[in-house]
C-alpha atoms as a PDB file:
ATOM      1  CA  UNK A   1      30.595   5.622   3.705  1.00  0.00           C
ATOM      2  CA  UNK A   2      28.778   5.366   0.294  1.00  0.00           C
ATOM      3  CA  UNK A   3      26.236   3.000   1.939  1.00  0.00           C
ATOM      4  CA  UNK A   4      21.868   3.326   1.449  1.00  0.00           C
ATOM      5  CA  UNK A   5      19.734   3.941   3.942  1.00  0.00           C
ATOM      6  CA  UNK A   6      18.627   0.425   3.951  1.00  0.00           C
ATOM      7  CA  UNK A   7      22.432  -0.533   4.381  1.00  0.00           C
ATOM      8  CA  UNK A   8      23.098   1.705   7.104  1.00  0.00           C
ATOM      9  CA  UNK A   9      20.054  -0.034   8.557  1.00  0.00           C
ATOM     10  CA  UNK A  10      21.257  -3.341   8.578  1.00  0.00           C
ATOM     11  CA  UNK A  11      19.671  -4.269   5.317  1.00  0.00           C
ATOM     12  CA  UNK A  12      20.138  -6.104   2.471  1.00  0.00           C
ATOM     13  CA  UNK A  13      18.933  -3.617  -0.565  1.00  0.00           C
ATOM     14  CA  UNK A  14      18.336  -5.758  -3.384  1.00  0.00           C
ATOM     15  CA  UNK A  15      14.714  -5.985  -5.311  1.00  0.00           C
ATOM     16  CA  UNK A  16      11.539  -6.181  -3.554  1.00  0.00           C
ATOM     17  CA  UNK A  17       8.210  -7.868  -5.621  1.00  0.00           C
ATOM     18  CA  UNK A  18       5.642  -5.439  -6.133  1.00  0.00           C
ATOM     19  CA  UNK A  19       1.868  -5.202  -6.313  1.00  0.00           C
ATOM     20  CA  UNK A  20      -0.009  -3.402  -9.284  1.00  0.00           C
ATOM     21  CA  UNK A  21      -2.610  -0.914  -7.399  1.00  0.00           C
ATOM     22  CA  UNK A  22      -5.191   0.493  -8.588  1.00  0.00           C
ATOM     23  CA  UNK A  23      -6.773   3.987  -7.366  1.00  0.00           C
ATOM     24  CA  UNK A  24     -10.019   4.067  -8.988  1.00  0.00           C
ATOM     25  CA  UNK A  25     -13.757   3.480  -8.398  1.00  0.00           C
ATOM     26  CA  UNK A  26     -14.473   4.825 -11.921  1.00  0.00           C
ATOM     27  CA  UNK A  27     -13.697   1.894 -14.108  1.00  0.00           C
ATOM     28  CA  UNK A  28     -15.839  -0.746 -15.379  1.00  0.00           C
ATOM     29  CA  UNK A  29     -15.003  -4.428 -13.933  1.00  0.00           C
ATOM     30  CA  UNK A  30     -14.504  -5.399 -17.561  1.00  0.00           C
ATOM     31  CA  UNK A  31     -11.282  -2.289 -17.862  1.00  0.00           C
ATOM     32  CA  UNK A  32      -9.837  -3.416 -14.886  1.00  0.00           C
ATOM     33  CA  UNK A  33      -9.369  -6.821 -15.626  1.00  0.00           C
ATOM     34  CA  UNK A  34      -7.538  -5.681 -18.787  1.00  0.00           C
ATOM     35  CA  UNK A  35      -5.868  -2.894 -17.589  1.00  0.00           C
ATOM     36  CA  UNK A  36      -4.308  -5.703 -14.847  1.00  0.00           C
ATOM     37  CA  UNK A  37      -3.975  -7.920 -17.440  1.00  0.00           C
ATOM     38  CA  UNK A  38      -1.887  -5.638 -19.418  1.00  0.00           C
ATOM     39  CA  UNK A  39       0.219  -5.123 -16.935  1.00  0.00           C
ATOM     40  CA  UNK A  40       0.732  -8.716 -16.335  1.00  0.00           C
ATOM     41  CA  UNK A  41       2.193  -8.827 -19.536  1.00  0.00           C
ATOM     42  CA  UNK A  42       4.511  -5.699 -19.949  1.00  0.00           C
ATOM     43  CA  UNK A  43       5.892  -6.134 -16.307  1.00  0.00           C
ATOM     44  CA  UNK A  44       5.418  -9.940 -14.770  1.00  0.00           C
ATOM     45  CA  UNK A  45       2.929  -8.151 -12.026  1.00  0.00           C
ATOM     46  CA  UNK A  46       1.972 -11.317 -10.166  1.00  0.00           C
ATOM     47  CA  UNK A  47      -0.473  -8.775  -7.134  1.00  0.00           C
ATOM     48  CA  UNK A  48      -2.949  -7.040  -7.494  1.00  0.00           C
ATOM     49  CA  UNK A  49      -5.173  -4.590  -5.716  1.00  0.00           C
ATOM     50  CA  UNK A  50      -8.390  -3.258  -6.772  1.00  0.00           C
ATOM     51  CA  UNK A  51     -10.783  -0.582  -4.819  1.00  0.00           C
ATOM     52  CA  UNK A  52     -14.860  -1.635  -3.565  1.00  0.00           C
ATOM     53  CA  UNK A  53     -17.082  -0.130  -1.823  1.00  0.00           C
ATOM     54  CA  UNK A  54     -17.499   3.911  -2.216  1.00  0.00           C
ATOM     55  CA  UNK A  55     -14.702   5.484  -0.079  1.00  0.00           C
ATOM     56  CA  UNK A  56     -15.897   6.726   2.802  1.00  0.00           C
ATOM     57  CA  UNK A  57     -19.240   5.540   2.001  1.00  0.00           C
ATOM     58  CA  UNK A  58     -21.521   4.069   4.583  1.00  0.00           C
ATOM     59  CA  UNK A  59     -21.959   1.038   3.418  1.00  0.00           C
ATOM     60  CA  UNK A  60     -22.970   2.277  -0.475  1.00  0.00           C
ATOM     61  CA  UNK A  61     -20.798   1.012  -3.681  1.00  0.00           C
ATOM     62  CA  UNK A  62     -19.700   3.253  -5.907  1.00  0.00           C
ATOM     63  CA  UNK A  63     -22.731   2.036  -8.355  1.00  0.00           C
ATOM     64  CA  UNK A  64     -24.999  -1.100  -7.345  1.00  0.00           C
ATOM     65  CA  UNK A  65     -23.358  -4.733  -7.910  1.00  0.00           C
ATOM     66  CA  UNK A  66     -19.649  -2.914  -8.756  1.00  0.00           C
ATOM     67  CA  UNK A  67     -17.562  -4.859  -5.771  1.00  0.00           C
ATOM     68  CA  UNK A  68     -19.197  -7.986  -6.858  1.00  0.00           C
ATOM     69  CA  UNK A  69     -18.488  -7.590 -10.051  1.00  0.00           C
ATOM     70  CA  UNK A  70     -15.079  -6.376 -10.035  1.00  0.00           C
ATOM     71  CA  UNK A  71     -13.823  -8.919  -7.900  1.00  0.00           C
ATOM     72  CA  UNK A  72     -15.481 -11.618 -10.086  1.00  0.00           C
ATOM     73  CA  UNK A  73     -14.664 -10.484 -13.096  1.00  0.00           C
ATOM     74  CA  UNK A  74     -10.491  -9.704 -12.029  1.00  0.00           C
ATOM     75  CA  UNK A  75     -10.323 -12.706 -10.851  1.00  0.00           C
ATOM     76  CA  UNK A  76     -11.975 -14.654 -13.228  1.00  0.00           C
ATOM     77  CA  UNK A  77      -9.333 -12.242 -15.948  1.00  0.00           C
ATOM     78  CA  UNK A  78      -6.035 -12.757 -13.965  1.00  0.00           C
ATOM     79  CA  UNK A  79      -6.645 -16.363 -12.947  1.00  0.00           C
ATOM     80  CA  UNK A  80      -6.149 -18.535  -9.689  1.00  0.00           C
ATOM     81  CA  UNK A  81      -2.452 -18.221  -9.303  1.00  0.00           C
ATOM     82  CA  UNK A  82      -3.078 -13.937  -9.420  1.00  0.00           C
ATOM     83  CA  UNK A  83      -2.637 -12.405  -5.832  1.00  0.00           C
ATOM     84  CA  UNK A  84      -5.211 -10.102  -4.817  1.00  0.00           C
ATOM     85  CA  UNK A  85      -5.668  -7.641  -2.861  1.00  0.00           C
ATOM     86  CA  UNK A  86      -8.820  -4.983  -2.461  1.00  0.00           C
ATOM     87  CA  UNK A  87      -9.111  -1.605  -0.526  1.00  0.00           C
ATOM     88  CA  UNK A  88     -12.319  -0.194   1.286  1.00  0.00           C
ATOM     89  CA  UNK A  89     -11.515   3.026   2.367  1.00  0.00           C
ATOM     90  CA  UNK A  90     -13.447   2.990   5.439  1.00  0.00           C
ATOM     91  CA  UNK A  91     -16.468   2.088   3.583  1.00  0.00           C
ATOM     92  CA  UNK A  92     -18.230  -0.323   5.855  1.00  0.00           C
ATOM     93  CA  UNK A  93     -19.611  -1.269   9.458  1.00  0.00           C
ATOM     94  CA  UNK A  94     -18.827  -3.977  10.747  1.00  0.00           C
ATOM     95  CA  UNK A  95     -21.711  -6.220   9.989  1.00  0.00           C
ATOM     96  CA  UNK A  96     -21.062  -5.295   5.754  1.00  0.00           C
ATOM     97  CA  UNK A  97     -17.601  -5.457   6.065  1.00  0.00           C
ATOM     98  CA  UNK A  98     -17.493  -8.652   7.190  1.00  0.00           C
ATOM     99  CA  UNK A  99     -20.629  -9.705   4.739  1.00  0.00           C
ATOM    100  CA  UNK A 100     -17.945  -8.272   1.533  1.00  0.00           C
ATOM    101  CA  UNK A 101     -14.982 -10.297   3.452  1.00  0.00           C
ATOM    102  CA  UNK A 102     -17.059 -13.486   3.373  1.00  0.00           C
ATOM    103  CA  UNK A 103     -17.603 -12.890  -0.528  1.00  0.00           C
ATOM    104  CA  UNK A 104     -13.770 -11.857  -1.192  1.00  0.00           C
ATOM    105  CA  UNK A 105     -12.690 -14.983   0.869  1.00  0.00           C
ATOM    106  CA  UNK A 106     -14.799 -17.224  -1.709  1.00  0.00           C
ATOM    107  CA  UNK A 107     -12.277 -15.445  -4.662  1.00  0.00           C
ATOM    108  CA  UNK A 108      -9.337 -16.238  -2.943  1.00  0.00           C
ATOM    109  CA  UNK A 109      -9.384 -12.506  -1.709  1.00  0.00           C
ATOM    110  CA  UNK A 110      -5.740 -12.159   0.546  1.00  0.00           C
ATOM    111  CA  UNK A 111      -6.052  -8.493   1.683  1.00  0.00           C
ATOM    112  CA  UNK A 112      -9.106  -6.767   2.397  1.00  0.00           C
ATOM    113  CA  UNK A 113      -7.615  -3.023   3.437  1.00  0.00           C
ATOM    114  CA  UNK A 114      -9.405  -0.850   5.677  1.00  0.00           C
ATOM    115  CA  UNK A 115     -12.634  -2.162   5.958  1.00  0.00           C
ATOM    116  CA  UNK A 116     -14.368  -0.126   8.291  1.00  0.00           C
ATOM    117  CA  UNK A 117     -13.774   3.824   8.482  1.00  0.00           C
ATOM    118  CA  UNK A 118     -10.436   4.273  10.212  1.00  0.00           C
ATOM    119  CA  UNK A 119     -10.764   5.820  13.294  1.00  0.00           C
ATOM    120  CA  UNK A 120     -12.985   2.509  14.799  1.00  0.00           C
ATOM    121  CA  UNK A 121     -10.351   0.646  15.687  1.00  0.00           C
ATOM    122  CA  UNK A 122     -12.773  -1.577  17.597  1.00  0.00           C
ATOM    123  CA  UNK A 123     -15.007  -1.908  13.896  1.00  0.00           C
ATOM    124  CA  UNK A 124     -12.085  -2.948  12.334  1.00  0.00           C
ATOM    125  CA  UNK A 125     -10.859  -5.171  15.323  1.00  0.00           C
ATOM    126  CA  UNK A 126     -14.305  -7.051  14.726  1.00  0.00           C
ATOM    127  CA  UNK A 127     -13.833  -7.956  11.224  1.00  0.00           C
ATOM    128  CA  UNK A 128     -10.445  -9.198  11.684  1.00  0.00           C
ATOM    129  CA  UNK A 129     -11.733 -11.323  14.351  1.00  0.00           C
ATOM    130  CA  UNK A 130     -14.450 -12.574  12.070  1.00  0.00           C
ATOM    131  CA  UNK A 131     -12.459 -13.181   8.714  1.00  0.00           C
ATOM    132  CA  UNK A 132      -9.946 -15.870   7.899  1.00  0.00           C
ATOM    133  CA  UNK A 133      -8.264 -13.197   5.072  1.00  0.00           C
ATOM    134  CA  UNK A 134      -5.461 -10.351   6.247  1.00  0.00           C
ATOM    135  CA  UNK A 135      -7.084  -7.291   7.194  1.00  0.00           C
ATOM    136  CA  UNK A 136      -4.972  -4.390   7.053  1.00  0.00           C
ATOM    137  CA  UNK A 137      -4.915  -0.868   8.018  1.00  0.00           C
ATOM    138  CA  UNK A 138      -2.676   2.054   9.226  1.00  0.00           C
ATOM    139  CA  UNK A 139      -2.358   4.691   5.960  1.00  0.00           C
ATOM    140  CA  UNK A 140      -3.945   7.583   7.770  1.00  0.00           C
ATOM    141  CA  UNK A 141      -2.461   7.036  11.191  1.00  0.00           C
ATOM    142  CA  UNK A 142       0.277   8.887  13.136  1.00  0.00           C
ATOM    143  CA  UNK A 143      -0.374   9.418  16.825  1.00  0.00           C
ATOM    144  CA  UNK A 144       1.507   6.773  18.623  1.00  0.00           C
ATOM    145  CA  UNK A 145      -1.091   6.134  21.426  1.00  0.00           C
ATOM    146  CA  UNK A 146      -3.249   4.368  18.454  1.00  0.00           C
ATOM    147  CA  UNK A 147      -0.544   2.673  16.750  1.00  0.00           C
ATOM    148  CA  UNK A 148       0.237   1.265  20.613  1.00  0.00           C
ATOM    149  CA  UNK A 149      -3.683   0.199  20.923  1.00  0.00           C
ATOM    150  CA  UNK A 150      -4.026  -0.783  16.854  1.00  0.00           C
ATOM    151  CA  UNK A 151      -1.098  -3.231  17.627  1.00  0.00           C
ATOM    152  CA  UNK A 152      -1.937  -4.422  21.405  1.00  0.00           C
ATOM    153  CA  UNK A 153      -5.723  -5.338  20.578  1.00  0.00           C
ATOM    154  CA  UNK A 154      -4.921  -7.142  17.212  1.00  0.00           C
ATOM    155  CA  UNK A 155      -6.932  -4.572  15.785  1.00  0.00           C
ATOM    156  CA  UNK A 156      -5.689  -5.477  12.284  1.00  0.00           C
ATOM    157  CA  UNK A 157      -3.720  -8.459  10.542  1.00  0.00           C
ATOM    158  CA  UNK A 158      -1.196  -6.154   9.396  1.00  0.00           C
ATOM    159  CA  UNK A 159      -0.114  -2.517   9.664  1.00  0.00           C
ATOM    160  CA  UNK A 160       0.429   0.201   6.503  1.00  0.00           C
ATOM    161  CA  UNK A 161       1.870   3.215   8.118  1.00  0.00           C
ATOM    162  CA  UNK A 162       2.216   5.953   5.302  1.00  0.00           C
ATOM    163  CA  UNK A 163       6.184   7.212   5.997  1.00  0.00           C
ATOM    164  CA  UNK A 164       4.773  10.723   5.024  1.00  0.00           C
ATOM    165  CA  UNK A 165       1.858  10.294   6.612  1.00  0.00           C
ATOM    166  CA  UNK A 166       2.675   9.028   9.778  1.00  0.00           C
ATOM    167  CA  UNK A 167       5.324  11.702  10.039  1.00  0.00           C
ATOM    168  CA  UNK A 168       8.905  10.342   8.463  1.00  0.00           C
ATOM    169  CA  UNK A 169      11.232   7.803   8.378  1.00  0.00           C
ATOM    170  CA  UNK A 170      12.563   7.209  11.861  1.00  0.00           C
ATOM    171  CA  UNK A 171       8.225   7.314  13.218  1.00  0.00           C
ATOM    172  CA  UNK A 172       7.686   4.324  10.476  1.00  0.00           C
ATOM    173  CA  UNK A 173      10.506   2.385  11.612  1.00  0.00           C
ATOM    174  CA  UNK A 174       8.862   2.691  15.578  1.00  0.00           C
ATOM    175  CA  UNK A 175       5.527   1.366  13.850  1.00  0.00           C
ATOM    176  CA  UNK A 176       7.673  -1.349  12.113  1.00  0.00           C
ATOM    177  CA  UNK A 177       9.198  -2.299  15.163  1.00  0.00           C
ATOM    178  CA  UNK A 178       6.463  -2.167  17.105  1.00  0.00           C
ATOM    179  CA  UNK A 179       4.250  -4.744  14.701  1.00  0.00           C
ATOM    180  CA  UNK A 180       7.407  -6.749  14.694  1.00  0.00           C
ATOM    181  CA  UNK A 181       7.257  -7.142  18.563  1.00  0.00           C
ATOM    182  CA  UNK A 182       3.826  -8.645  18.114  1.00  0.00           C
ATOM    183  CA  UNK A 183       4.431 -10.581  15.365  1.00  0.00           C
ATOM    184  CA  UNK A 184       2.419  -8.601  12.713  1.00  0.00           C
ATOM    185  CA  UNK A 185       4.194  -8.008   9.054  1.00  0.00           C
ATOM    186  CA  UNK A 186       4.483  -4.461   8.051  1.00  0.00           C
ATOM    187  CA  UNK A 187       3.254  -3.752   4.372  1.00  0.00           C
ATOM    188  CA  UNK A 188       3.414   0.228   4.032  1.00  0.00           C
ATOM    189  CA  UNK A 189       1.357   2.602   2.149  1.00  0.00           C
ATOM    190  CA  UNK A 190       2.737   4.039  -1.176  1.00  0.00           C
ATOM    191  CA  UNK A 191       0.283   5.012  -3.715  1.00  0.00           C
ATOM    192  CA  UNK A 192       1.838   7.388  -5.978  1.00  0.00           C
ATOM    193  CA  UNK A 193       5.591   7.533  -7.148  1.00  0.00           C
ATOM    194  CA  UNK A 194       6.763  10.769  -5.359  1.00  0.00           C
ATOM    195  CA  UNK A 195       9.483   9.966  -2.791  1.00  0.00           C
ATOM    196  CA  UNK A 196       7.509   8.006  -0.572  1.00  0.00           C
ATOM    197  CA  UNK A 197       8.026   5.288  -2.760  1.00  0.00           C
ATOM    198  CA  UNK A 198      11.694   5.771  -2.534  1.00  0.00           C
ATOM    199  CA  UNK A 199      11.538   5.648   1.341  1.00  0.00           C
ATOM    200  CA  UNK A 200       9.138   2.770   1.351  1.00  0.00           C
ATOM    201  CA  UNK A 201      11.277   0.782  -0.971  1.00  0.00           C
ATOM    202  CA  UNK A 202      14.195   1.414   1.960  1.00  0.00           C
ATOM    203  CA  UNK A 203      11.678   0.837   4.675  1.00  0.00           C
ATOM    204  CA  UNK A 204      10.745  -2.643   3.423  1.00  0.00           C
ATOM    205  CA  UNK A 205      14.889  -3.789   3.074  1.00  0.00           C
ATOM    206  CA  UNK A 206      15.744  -2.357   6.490  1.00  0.00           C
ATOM    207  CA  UNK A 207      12.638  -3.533   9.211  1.00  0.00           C
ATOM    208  CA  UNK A 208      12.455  -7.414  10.156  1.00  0.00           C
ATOM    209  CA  UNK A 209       8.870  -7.891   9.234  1.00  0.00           C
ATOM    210  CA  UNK A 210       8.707  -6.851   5.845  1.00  0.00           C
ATOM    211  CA  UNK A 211       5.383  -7.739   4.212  1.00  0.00           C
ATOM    212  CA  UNK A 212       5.525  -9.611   0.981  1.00  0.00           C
ATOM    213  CA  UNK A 213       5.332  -6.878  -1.515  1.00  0.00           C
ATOM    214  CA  UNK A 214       5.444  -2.983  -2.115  1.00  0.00           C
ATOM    215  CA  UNK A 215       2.559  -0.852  -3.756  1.00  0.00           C
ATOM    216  CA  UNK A 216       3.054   0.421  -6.819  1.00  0.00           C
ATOM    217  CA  UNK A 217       0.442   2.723  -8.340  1.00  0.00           C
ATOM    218  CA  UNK A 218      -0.593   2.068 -11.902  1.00  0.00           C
ATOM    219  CA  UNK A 219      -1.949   5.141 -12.514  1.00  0.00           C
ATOM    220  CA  UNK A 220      -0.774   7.663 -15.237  1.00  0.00           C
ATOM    221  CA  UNK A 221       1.189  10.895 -14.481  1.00  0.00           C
ATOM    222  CA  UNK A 222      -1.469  13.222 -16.229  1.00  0.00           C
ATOM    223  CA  UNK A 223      -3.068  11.868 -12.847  1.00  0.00           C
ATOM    224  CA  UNK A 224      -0.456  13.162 -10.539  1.00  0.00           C
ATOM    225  CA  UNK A 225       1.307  16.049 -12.605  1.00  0.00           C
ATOM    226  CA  UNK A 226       3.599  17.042  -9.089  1.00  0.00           C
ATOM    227  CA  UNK A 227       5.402  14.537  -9.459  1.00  0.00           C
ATOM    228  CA  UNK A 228       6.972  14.467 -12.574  1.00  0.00           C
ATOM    229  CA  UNK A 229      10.433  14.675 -13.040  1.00  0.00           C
ATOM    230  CA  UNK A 230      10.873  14.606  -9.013  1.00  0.00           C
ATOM    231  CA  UNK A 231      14.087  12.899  -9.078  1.00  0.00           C
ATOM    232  CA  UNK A 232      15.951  10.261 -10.765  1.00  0.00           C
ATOM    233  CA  UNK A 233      16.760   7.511 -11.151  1.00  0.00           C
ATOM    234  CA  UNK A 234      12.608   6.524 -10.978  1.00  0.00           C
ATOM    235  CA  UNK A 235      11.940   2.705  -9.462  1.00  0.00           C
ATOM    236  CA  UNK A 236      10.492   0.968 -12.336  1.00  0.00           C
ATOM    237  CA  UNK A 237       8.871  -2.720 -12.213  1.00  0.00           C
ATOM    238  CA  UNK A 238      10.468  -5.905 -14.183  1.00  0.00           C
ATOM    239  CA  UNK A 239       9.475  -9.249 -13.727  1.00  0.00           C
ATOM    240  CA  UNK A 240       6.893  -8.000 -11.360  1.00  0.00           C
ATOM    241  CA  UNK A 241       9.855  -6.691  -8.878  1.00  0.00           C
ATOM    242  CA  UNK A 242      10.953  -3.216  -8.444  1.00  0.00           C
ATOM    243  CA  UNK A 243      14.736  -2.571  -6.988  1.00  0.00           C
ATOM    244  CA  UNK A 244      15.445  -0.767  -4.369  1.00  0.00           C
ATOM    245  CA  UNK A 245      17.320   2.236  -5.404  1.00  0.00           C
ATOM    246  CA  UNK A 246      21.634   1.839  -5.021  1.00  0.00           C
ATOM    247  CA  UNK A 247      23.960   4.376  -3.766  1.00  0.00           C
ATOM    248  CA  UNK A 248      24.499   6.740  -0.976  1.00  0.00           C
ATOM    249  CA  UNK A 249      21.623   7.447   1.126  1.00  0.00           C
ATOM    250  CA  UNK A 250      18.404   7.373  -0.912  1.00  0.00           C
ATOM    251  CA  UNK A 251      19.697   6.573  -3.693  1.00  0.00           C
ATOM    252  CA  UNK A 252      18.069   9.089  -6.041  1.00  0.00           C
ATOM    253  CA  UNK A 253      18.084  12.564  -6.634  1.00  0.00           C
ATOM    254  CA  UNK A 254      15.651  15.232  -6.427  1.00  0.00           C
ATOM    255  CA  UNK A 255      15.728  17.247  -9.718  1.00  0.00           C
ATOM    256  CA  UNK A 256      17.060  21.098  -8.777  1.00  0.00           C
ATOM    257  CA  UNK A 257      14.846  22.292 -11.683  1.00  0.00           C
ATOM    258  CA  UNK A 258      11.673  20.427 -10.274  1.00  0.00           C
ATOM    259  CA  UNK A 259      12.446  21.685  -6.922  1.00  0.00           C
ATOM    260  CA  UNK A 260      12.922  25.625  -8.006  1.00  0.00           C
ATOM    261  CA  UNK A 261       9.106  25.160  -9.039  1.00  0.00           C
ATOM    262  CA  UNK A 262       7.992  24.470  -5.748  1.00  0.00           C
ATOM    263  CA  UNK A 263       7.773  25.977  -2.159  1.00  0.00           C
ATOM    264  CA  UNK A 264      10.414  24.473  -0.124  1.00  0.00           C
ATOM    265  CA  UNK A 265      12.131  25.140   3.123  1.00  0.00           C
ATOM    266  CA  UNK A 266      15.713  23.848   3.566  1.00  0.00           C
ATOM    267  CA  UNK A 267      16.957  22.347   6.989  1.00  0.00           C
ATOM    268  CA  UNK A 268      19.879  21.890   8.646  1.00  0.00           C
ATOM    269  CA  UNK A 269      21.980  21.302  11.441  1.00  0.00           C
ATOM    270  CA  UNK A 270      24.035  23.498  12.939  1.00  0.00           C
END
């Protein structure tokens, strides 16, 4: 029929805002704040997500004072009207999570992502129940049994399932659905600009609890060399909103050349 994905669905493809995210730990407070300022002013980015804590990292910063300092000093760069939005990964227990979250809530902190490491639901459940901000979490998760019990015990604010992560399409429209059923928005993970952005970008026109925004890495393609030249037609952001990509299914397509360099099966049905 010619239609998207996010037609077919019952959606109405059209543009979707989008948040400027950061992946690194390795960058002074001072380059962030101008990198995001930048940004601000070539693309009307209006959200904004930077990374604390040391990934993984039991309660340690990447250096001493560096959450503090970049939340402080992107805040104090972008302004009050700025959106922002931070990411843990699963740094903290409990008792420091909720410590940072007190701090991020005094800088008008919206999103504090994966605060404890991921696979203590009840951790996380605890700083949700203690903090007044969104906390969010999902990105690494697939089994359905703990999407059931992340969703049933309010374990977090609002759910990120990863469409390649959590194991495709159809699987993130069950977590969708399932958040929506409790009432909990659905903001999915996307950090890099391979396909999963394209599939997010669908995701987020098709499911009735869309969150408010899509990720959209900042980072360079010398960072990410795989993915250049993937396909085309590549989502790009304007005015701080990135459209969801017109024309049958996906709406893009996946560059024959790039594709001979890789390993590849083809399906089908018979």
């Amino acid at each position: 029929e010619g239609k998207s994905v996010a037609g077919l669905l019952g959606g109405n493809p059209g543009t979707v805002r989008a948040y400027a995210s950061s992946m690194r730990r390795d960058i002074t407070p001072e380059h962030e704040a101008k990198r995001l300022t930048d940004l601000r002013e070539r693309h009307g980015f209006d959200a904004f997500k930077v990374r604390i804590g040391k990934e993984c990292g039991h309660d340690e910063d990447e250096w001493p004072g560096r959450t503090e300092s970049v939340v402080e000093t992107v805040r104090g760069g972008l302004g009050d009207h700025a959106t922002l939005l931070v990411d843990a990964n699963s740094c903290y227990t409990p008792p420091k999570a909720i410590e940072v979250g007190q701090m991020l809530e005094s800088h008008g902190v919206t999103h504090f992502e994966e605060p404890c490491p991921y696979w203590e639901l009840a951790w996380t459940r605890s700083v949700t129940q203690a903090l007044e901000l969104d906390v969010t979490g999902g990105e690494q998760d697939w089994d359905p049994g703990v999407w059931r019990s992340m969703v049933s015990t309010r374990a977090v604010d609002v759910v990120q399932p990863d469409v390649c992560y959590v194991g495709g399409f159809t699987r993130a429209l069950r977590v969708a659905s399932l958040a929506a059923a409790a009432g909990l928005p659905c903001t999915p993970h996307s950090a890099n600009h391979s396909l999963v952005l394209v599939f997010t970008l669908h995701l987020l026109s098709a499911i009735e609890n869309p969150g408010p925004y899509v990720e959209f890495s900042i980072e360079p393609d010398a960072d990410y060399p795989w993915q250049v030249g993937m396909y085309e037609p590549r989502p790009e952001v304007v005015s701080g909103r990135v459209r969801v990509p017109e024309g049958p299914g996906w709406g893009v397509e996946v560059s024959p050349e790039w594709l001979a360099r890789t390993e590849h099966r083809i399906s089908s049905i018979d």
